[in-house]
C-alpha atoms as a PDB file:
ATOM      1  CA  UNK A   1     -20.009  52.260 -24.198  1.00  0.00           C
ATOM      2  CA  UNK A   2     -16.454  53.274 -23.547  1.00  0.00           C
ATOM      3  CA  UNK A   3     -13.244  51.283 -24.955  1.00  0.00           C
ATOM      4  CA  UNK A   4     -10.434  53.168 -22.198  1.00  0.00           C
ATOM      5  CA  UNK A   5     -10.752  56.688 -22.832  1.00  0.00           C
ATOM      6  CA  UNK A   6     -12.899  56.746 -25.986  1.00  0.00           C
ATOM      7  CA  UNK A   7     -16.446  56.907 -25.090  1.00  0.00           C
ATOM      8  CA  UNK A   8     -18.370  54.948 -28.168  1.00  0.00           C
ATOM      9  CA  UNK A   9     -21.880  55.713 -27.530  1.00  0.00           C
ATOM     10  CA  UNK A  10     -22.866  57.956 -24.546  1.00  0.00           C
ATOM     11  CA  UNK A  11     -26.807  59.035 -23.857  1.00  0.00           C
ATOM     12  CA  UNK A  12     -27.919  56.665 -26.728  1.00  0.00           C
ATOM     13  CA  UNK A  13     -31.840  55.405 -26.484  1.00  0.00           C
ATOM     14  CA  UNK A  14     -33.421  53.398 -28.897  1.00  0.00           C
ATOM     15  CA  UNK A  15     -36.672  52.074 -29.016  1.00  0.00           C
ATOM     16  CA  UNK A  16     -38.194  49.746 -31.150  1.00  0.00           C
ATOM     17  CA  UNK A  17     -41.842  47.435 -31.380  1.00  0.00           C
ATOM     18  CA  UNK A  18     -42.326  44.751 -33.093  1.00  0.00           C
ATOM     19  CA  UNK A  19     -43.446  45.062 -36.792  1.00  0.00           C
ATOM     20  CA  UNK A  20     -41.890  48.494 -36.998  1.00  0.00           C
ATOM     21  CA  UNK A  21     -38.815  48.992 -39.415  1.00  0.00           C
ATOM     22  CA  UNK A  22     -36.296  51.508 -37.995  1.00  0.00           C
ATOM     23  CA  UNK A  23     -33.324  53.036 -40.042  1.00  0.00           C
ATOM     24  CA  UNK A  24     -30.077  53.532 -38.344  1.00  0.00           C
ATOM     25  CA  UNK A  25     -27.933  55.987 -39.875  1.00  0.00           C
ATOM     26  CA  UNK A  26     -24.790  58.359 -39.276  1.00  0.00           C
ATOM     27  CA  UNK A  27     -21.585  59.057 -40.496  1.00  0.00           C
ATOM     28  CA  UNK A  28     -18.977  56.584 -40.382  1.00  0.00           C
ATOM     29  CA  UNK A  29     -17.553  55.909 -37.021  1.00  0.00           C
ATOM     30  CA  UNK A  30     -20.472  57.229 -34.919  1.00  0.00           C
ATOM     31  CA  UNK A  31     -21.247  54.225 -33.251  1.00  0.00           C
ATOM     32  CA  UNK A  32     -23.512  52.138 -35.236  1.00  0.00           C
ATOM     33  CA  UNK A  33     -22.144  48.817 -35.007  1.00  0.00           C
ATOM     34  CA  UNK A  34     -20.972  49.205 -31.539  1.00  0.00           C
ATOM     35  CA  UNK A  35     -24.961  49.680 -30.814  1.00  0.00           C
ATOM     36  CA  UNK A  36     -25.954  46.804 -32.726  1.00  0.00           C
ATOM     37  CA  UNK A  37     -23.054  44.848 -30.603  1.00  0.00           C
ATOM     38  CA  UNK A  38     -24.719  46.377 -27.335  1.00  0.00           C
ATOM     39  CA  UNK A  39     -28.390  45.311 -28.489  1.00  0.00           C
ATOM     40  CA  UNK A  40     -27.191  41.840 -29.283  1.00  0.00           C
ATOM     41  CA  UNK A  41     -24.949  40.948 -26.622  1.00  0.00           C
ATOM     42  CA  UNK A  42     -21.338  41.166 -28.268  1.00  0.00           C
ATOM     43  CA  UNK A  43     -20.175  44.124 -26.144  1.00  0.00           C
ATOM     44  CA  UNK A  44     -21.311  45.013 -22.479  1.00  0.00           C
ATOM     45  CA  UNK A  45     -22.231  48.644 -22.215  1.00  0.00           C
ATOM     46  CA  UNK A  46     -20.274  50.185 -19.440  1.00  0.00           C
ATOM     47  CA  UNK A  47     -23.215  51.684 -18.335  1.00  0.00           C
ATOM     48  CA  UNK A  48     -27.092  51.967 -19.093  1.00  0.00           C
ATOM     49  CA  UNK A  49     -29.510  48.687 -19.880  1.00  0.00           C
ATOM     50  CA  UNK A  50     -30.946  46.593 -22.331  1.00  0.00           C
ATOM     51  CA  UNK A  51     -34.157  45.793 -22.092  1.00  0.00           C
ATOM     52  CA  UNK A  52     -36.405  42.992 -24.015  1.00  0.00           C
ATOM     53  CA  UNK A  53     -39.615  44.074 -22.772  1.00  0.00           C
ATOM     54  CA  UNK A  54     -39.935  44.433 -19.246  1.00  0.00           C
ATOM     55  CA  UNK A  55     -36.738  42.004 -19.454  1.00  0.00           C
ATOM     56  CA  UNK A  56     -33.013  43.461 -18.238  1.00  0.00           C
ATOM     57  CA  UNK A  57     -31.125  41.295 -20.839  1.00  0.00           C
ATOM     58  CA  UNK A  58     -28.017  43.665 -20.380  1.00  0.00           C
ATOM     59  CA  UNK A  59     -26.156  40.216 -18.885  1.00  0.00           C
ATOM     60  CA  UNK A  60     -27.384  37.816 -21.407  1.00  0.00           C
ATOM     61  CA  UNK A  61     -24.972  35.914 -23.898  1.00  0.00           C
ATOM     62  CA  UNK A  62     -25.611  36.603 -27.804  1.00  0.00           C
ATOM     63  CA  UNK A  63     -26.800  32.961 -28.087  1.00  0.00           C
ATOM     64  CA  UNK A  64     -29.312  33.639 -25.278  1.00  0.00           C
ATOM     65  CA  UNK A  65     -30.763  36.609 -26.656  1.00  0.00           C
ATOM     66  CA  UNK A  66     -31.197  34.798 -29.997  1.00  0.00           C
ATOM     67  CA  UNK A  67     -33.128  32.563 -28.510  1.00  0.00           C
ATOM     68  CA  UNK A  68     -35.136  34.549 -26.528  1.00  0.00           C
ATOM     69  CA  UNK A  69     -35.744  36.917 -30.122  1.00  0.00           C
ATOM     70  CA  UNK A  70     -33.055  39.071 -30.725  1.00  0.00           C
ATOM     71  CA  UNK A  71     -31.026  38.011 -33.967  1.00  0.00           C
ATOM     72  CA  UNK A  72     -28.268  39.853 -35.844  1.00  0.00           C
ATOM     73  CA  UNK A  73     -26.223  39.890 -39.366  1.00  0.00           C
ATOM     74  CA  UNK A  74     -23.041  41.347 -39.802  1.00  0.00           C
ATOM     75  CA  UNK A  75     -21.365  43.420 -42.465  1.00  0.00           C
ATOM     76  CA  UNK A  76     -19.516  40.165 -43.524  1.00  0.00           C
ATOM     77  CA  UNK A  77     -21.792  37.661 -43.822  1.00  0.00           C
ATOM     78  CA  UNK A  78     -19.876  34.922 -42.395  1.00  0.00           C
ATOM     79  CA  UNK A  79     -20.992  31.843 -43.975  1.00  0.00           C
ATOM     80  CA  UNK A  80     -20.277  28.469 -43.650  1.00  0.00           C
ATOM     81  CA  UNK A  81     -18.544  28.177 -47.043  1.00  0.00           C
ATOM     82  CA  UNK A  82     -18.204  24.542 -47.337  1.00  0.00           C
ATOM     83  CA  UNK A  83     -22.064  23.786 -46.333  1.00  0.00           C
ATOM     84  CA  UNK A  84     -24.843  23.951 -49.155  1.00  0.00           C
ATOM     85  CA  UNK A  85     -26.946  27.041 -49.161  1.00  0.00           C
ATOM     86  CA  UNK A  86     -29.990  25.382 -47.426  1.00  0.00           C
ATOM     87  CA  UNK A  87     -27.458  23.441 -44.964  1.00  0.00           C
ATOM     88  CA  UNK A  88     -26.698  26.821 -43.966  1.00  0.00           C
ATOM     89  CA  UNK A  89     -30.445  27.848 -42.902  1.00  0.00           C
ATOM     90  CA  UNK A  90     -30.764  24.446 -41.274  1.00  0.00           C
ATOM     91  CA  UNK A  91     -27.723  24.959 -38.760  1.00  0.00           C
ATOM     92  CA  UNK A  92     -29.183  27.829 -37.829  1.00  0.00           C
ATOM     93  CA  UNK A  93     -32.687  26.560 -37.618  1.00  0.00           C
ATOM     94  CA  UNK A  94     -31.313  23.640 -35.352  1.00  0.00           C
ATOM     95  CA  UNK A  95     -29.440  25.982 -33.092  1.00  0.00           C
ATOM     96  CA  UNK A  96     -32.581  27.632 -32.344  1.00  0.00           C
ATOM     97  CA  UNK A  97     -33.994  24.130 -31.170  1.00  0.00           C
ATOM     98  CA  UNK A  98     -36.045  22.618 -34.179  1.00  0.00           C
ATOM     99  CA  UNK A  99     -35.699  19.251 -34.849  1.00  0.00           C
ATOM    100  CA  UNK A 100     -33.713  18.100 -38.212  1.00  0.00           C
ATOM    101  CA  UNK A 101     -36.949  17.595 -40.029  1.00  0.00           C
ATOM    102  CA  UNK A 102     -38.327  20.810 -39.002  1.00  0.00           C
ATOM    103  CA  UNK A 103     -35.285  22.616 -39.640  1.00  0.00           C
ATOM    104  CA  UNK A 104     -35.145  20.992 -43.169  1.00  0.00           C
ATOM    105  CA  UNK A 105     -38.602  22.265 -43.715  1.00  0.00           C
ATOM    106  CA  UNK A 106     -37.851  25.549 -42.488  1.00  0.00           C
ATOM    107  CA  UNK A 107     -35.056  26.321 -44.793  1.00  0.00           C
ATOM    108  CA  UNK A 108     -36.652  25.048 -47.843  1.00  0.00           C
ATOM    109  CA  UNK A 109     -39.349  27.421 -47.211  1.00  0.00           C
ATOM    110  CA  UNK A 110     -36.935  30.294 -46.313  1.00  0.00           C
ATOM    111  CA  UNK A 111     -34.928  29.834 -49.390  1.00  0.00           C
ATOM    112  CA  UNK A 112     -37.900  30.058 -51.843  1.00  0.00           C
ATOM    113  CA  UNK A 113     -39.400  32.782 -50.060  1.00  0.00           C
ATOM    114  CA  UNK A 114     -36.307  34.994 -50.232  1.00  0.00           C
ATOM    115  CA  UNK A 115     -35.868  33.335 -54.478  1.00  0.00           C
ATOM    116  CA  UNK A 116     -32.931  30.922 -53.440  1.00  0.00           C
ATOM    117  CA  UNK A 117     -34.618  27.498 -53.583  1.00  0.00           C
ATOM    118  CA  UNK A 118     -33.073  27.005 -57.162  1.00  0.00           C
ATOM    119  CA  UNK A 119     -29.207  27.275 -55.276  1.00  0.00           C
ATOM    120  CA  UNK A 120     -30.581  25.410 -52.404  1.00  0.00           C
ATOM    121  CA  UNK A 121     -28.028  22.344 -53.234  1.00  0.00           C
ATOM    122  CA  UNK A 122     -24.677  24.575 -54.506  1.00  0.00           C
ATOM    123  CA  UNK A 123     -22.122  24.916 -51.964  1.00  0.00           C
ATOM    124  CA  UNK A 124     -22.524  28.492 -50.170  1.00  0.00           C
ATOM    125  CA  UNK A 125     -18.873  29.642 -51.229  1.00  0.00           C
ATOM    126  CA  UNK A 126     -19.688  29.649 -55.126  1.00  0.00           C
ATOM    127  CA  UNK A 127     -22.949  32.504 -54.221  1.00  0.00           C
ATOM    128  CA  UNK A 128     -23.024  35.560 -56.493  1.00  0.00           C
ATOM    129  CA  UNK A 129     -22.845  38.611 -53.715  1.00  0.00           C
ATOM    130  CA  UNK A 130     -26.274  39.777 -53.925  1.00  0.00           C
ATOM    131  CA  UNK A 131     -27.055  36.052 -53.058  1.00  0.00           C
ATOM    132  CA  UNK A 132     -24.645  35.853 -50.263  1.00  0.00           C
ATOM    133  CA  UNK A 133     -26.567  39.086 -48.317  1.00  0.00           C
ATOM    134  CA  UNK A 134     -30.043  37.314 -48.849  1.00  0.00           C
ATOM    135  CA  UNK A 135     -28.584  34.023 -47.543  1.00  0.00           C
ATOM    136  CA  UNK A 136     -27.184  35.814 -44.037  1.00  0.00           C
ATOM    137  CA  UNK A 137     -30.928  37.037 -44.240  1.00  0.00           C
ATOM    138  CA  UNK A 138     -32.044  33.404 -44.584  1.00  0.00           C
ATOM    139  CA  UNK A 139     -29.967  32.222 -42.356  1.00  0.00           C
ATOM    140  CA  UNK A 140     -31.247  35.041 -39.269  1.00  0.00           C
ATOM    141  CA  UNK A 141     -35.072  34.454 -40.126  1.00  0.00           C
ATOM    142  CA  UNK A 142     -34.281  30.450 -39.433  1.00  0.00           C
ATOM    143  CA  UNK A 143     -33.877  31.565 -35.516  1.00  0.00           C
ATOM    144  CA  UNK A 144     -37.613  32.770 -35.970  1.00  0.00           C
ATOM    145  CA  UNK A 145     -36.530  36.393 -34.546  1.00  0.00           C
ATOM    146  CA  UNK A 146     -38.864  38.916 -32.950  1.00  0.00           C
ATOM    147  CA  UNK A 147     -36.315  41.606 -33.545  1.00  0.00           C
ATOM    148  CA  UNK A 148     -34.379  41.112 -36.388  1.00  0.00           C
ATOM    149  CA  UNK A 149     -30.646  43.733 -36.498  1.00  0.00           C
ATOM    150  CA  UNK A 150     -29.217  43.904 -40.016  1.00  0.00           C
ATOM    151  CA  UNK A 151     -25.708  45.625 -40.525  1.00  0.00           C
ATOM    152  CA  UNK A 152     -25.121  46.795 -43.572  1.00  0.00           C
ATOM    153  CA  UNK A 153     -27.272  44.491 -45.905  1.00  0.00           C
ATOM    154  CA  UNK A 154     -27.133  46.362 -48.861  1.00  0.00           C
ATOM    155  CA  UNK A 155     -23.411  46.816 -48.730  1.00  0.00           C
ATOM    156  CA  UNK A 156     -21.519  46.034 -52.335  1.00  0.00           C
ATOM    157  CA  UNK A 157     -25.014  45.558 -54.047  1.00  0.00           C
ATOM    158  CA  UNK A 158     -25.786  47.381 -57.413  1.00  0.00           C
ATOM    159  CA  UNK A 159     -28.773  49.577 -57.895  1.00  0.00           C
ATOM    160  CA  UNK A 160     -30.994  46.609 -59.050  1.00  0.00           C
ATOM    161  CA  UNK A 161     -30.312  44.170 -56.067  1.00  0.00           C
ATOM    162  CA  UNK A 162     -30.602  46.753 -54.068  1.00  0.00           C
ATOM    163  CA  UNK A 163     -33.964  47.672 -55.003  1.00  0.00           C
ATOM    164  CA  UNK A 164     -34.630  43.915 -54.904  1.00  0.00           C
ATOM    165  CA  UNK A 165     -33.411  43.680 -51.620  1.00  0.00           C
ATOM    166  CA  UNK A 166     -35.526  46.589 -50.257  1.00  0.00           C
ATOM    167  CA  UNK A 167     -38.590  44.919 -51.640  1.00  0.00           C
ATOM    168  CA  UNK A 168     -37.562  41.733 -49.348  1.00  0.00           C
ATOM    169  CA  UNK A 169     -37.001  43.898 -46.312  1.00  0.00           C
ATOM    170  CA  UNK A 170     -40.161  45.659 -46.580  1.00  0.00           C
ATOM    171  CA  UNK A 171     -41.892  42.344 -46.946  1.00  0.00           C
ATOM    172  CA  UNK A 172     -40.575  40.915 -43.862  1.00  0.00           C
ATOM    173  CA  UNK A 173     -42.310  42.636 -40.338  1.00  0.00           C
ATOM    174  CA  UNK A 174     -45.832  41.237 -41.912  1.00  0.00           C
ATOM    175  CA  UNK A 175     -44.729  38.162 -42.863  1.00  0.00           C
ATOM    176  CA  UNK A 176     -42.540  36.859 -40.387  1.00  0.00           C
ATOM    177  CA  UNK A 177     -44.156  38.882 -37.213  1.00  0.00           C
ATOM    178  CA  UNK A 178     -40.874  40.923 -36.668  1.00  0.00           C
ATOM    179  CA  UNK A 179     -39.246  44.081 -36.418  1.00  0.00           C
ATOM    180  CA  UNK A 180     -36.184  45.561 -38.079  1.00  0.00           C
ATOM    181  CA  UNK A 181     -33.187  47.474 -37.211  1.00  0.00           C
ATOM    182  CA  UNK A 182     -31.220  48.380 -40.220  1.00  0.00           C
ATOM    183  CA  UNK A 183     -27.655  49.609 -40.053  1.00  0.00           C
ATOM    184  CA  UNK A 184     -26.943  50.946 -43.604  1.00  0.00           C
ATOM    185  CA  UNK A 185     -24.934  53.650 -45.587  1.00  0.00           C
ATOM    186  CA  UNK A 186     -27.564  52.959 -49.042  1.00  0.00           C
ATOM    187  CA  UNK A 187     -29.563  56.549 -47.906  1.00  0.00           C
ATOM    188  CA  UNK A 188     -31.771  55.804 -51.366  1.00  0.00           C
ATOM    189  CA  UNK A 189     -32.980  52.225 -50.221  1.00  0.00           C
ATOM    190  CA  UNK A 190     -33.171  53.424 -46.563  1.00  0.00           C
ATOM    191  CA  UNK A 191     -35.311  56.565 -47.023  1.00  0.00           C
ATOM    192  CA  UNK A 192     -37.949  54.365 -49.006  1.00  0.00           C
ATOM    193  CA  UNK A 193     -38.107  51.773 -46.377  1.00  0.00           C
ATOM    194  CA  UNK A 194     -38.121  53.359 -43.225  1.00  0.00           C
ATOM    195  CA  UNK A 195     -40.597  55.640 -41.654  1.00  0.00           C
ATOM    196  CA  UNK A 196     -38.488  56.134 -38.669  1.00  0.00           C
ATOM    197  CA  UNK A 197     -34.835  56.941 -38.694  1.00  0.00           C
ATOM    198  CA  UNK A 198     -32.059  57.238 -35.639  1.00  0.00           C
ATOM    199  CA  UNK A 199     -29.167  59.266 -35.976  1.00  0.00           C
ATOM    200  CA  UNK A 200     -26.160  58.996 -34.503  1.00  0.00           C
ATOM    201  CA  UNK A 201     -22.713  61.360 -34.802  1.00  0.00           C
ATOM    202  CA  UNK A 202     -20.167  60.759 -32.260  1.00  0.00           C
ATOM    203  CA  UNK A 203     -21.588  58.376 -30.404  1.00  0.00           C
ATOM    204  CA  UNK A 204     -25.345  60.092 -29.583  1.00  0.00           C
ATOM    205  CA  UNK A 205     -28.375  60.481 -30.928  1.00  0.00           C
ATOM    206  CA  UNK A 206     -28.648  63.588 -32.680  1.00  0.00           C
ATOM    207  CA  UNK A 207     -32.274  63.256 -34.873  1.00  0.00           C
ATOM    208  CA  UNK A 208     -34.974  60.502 -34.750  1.00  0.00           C
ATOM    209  CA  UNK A 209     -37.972  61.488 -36.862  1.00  0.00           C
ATOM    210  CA  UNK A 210     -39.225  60.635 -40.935  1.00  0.00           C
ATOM    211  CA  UNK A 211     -36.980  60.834 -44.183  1.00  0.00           C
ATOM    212  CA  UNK A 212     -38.034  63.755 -44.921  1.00  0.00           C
ATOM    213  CA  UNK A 213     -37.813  65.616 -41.164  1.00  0.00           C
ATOM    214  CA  UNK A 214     -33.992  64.261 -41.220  1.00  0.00           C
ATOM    215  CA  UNK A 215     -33.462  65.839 -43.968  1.00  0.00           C
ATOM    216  CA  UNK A 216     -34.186  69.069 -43.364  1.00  0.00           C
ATOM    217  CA  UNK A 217     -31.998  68.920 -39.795  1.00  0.00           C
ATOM    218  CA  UNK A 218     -29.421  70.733 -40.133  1.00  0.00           C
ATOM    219  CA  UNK A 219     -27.474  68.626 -37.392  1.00  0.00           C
ATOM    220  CA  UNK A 220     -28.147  65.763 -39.606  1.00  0.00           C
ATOM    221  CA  UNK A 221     -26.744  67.880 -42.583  1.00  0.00           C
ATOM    222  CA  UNK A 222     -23.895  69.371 -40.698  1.00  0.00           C
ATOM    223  CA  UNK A 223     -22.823  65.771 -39.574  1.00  0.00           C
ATOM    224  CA  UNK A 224     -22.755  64.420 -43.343  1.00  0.00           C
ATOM    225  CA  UNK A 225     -21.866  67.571 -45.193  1.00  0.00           C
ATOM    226  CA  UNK A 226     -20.170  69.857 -42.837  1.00  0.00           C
ATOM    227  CA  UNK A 227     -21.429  72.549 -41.253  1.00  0.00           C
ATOM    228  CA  UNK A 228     -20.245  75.186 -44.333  1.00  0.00           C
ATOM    229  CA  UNK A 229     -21.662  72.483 -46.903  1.00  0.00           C
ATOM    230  CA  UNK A 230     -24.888  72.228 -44.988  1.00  0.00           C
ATOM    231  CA  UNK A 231     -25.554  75.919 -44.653  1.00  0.00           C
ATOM    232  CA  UNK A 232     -25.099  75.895 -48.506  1.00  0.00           C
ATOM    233  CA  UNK A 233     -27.472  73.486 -49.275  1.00  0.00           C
ATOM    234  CA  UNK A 234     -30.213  74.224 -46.852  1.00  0.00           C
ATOM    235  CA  UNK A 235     -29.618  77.936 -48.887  1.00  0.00           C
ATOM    236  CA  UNK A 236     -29.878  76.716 -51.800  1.00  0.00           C
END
């Protein structure tokens, strides 16, 4: 992905099934979002593919990629402020082609299952943060996605809604059938919850592997540490 003469991402793959939860992580500015824009249709790589299945998607909308499975959040959650909470699942539910009923029935079950029912009725703008992230959350799982990109979801949450939140994620891949890509900076919520991390630096992958094998990388430390830093640490 280049922008001019900056080159974003170059020699990226990424790879991931459904019902697998994958952690994307890197320093900031090495391309995360811009792959999450690639994957979901925002931005058209300047060269390489996309691929849903055996399916070239690379020319596909956003809105057509939702519906065919692929649904994102952002780092701001973008909310429709002056809807109700469960107003907010439904328009989403009913841009992915359920009827109003359906959609109604949807969200109610989406909001209790992610502990919102009881703000179902309050206008989205007057959410506590926390609730805010687990409404975008809501509000992606009402498309009925197969592969499900979060960006940032933990972002601004305290140590107790994060943990919360990480109990929610971990929950989702069995019970909604998909998969997760998680852009996210928390490395204590994203090293319990992912087997599999991605890391990029400067635009390419430089590690894929467990918690614990990206940890001992010393690309991986050199990139968040510096290489002086890193040598220090892996020392000590």
């Amino acid at each position: 992905m280049r922008f001019g003469s900056l080159t974003a991402l170059e020699d990226v793959d990424l790879e991931i099934r459904q019902g697998e939860i994958l952690g994307l992580i890197g320093p900031n500015g090495a391309g995360k979002t811009t792959l999450l824009n690639v994957l979901t249709g925002y931005q058209r790589p300047s060269a390489g593919t996309v691929r849903l299945g055996d399916r070239d998607v690379t020319k596909q909308s956003p809105g057509r990629r939702s519906r065919m499975g692929v649904t994102r959040t952002f780092q701001n959650v973008r909310l429709f402020a002056s809807l109700s909470v469960r107003e907010n699942v439904e328009v989403a539910a009913l841009g992915a082609g359920r009827s109003p009923r359906s959609a109604h029935a949807l969200a109610s079950s989406l909001l209790a299952r992610l502990g919102l029912d009881q703000r179902a009725d309050v206008a989205a703008a007057s959410l506590p943060y926390g609730d805010e992230r687990r409404l975008g959350v809501a509000r992606a799982l009402a498309t009925e996605p197969r592969f499900l990109l979060l960006d940032e979801p933990a972002a601004g949450l305290n140590e107790v809604e994060s943990d919360e939140l990480l109990e929610l994620l971990r929950s989702l891949p069995e019970a909604f059938g998909c998969a997760l890509l998680i852009v996210e900076h928390d490395m204590r919520l994203m090293t319990r919850l992912c087997p599999r991390l991605q890391v990029l630096d400067y635009g390419r992958t430089i590690g894929i592997g467990s918690p614990a094998e990206m940890r001992a990388d010393r690309r991986v430390l050199e990139a968040y540490l510096g290489a002086e830093e890193a040598a220090r640490d892996a020392e000590g």
